[in-house]
C-alpha atoms as a PDB file:
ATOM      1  CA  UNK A   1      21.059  79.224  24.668  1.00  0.00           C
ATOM      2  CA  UNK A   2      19.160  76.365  26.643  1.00  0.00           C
ATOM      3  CA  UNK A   3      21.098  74.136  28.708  1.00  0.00           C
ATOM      4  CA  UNK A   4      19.715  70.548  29.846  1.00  0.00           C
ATOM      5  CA  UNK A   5      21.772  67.787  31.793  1.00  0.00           C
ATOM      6  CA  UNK A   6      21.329  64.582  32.295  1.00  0.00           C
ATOM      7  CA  UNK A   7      22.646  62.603  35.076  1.00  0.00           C
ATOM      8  CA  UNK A   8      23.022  59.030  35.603  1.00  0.00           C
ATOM      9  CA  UNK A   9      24.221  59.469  39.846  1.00  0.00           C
ATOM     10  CA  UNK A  10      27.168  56.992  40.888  1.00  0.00           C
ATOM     11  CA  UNK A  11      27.672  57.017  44.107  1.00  0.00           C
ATOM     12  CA  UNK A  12      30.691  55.331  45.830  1.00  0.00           C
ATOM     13  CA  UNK A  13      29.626  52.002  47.425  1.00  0.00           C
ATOM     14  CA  UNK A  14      30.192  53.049  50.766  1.00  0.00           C
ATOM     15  CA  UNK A  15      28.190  56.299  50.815  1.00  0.00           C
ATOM     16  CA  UNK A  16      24.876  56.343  52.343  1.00  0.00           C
ATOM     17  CA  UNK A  17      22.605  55.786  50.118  1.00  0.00           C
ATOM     18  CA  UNK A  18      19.973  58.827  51.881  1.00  0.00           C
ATOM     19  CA  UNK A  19      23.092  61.176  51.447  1.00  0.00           C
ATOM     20  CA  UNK A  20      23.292  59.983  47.850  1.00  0.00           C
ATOM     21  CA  UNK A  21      19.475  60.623  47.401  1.00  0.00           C
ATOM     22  CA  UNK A  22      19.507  63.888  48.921  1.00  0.00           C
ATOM     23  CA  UNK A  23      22.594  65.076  46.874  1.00  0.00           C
ATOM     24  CA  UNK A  24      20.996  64.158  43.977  1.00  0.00           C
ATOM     25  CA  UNK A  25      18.009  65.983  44.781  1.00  0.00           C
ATOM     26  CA  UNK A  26      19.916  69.228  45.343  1.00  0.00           C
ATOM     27  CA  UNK A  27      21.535  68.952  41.644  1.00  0.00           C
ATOM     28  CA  UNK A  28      18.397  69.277  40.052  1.00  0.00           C
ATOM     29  CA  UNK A  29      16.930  72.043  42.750  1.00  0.00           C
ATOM     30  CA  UNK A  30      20.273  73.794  41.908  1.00  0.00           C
ATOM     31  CA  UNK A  31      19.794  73.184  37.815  1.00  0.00           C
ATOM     32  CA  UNK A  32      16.450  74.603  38.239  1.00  0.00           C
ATOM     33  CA  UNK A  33      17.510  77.836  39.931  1.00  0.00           C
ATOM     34  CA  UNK A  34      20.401  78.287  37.588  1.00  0.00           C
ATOM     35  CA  UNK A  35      18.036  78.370  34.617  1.00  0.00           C
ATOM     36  CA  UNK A  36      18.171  74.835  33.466  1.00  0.00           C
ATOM     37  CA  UNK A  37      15.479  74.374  31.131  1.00  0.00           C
ATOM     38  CA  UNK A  38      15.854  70.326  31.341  1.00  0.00           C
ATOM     39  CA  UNK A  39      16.997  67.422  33.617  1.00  0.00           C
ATOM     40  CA  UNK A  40      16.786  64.333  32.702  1.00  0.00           C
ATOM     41  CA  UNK A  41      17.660  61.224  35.042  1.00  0.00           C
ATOM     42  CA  UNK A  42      18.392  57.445  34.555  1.00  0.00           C
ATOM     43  CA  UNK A  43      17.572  54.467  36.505  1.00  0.00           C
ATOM     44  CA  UNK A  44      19.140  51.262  37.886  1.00  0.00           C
ATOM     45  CA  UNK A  45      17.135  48.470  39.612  1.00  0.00           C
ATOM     46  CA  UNK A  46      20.422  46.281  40.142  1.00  0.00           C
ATOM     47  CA  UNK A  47      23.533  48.278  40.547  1.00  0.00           C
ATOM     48  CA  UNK A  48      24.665  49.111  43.790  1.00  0.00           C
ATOM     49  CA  UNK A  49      26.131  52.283  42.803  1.00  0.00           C
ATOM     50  CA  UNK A  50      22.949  53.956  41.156  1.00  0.00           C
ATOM     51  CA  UNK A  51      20.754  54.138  43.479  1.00  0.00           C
ATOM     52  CA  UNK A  52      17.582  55.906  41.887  1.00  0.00           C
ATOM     53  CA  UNK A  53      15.526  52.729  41.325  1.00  0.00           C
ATOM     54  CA  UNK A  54      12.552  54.566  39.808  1.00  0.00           C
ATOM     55  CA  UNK A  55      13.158  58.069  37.982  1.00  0.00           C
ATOM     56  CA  UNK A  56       9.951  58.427  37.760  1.00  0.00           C
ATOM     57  CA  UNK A  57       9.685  58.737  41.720  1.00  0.00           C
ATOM     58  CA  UNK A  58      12.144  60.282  42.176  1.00  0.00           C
ATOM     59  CA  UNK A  59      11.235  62.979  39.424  1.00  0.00           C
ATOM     60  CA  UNK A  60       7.832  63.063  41.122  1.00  0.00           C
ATOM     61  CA  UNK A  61       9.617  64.511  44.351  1.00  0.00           C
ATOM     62  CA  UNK A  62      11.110  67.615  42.780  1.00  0.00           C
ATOM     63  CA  UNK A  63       7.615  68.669  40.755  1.00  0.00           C
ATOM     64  CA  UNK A  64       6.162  70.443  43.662  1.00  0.00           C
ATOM     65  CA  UNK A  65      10.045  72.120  44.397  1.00  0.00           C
ATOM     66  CA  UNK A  66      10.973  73.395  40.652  1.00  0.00           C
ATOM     67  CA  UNK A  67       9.890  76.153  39.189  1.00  0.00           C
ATOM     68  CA  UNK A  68      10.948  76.249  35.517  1.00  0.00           C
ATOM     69  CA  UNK A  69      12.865  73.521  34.824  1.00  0.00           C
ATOM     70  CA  UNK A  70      11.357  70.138  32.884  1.00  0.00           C
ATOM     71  CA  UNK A  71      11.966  66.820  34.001  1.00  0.00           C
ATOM     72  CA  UNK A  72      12.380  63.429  32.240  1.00  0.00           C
ATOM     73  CA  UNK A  73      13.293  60.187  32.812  1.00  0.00           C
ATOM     74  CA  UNK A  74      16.393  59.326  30.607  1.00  0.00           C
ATOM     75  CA  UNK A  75      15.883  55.353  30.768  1.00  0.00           C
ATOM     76  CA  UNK A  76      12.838  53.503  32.357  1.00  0.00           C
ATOM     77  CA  UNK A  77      13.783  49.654  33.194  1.00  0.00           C
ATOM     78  CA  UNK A  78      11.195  46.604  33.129  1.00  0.00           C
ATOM     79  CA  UNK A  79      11.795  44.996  36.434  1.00  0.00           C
ATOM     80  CA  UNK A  80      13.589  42.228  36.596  1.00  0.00           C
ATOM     81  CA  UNK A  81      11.053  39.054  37.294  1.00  0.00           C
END
């Protein structure tokens, strides 16, 4: 069986929002070693409570750190102009 998960990281309001990153990072490092075989993670350019405002940056961070597991971006906004 292959297991994916897809995330889409509320954080309480309050929380900061490095501790939220750096949580979130450690899901998908922790996916990866359990033998994930895909993550997938959305994006939100205007809610407080997401705050990955590019997946695909943040996705780029964990490339060099994962060894099996593939990564996607689950939504992809068009900024707000």
């Amino acid at each position: 069986m292959q297991l994916g998960f897809f995330t889409m990281p509320i954080h309480p309001l309050n929380k900061d929002w490095r501790t939220s990153l750096r949580e979130d990072r450690e899901a998908f490092l922790l996916a990866d070693e359990l033998g994930f075989t895909e993550a997938y993670c959305g994006e939100h350019s205007t809610d407080q409570a997401e705050n990955i405002t590019s997946c695909s940056l943040f996705l780029a961070t964990l490339a060099h750190a994962t060894r099996r597991i593939r990564l996607g971006t689950g939504t992809v906004n068009l900024p707000n102009t």
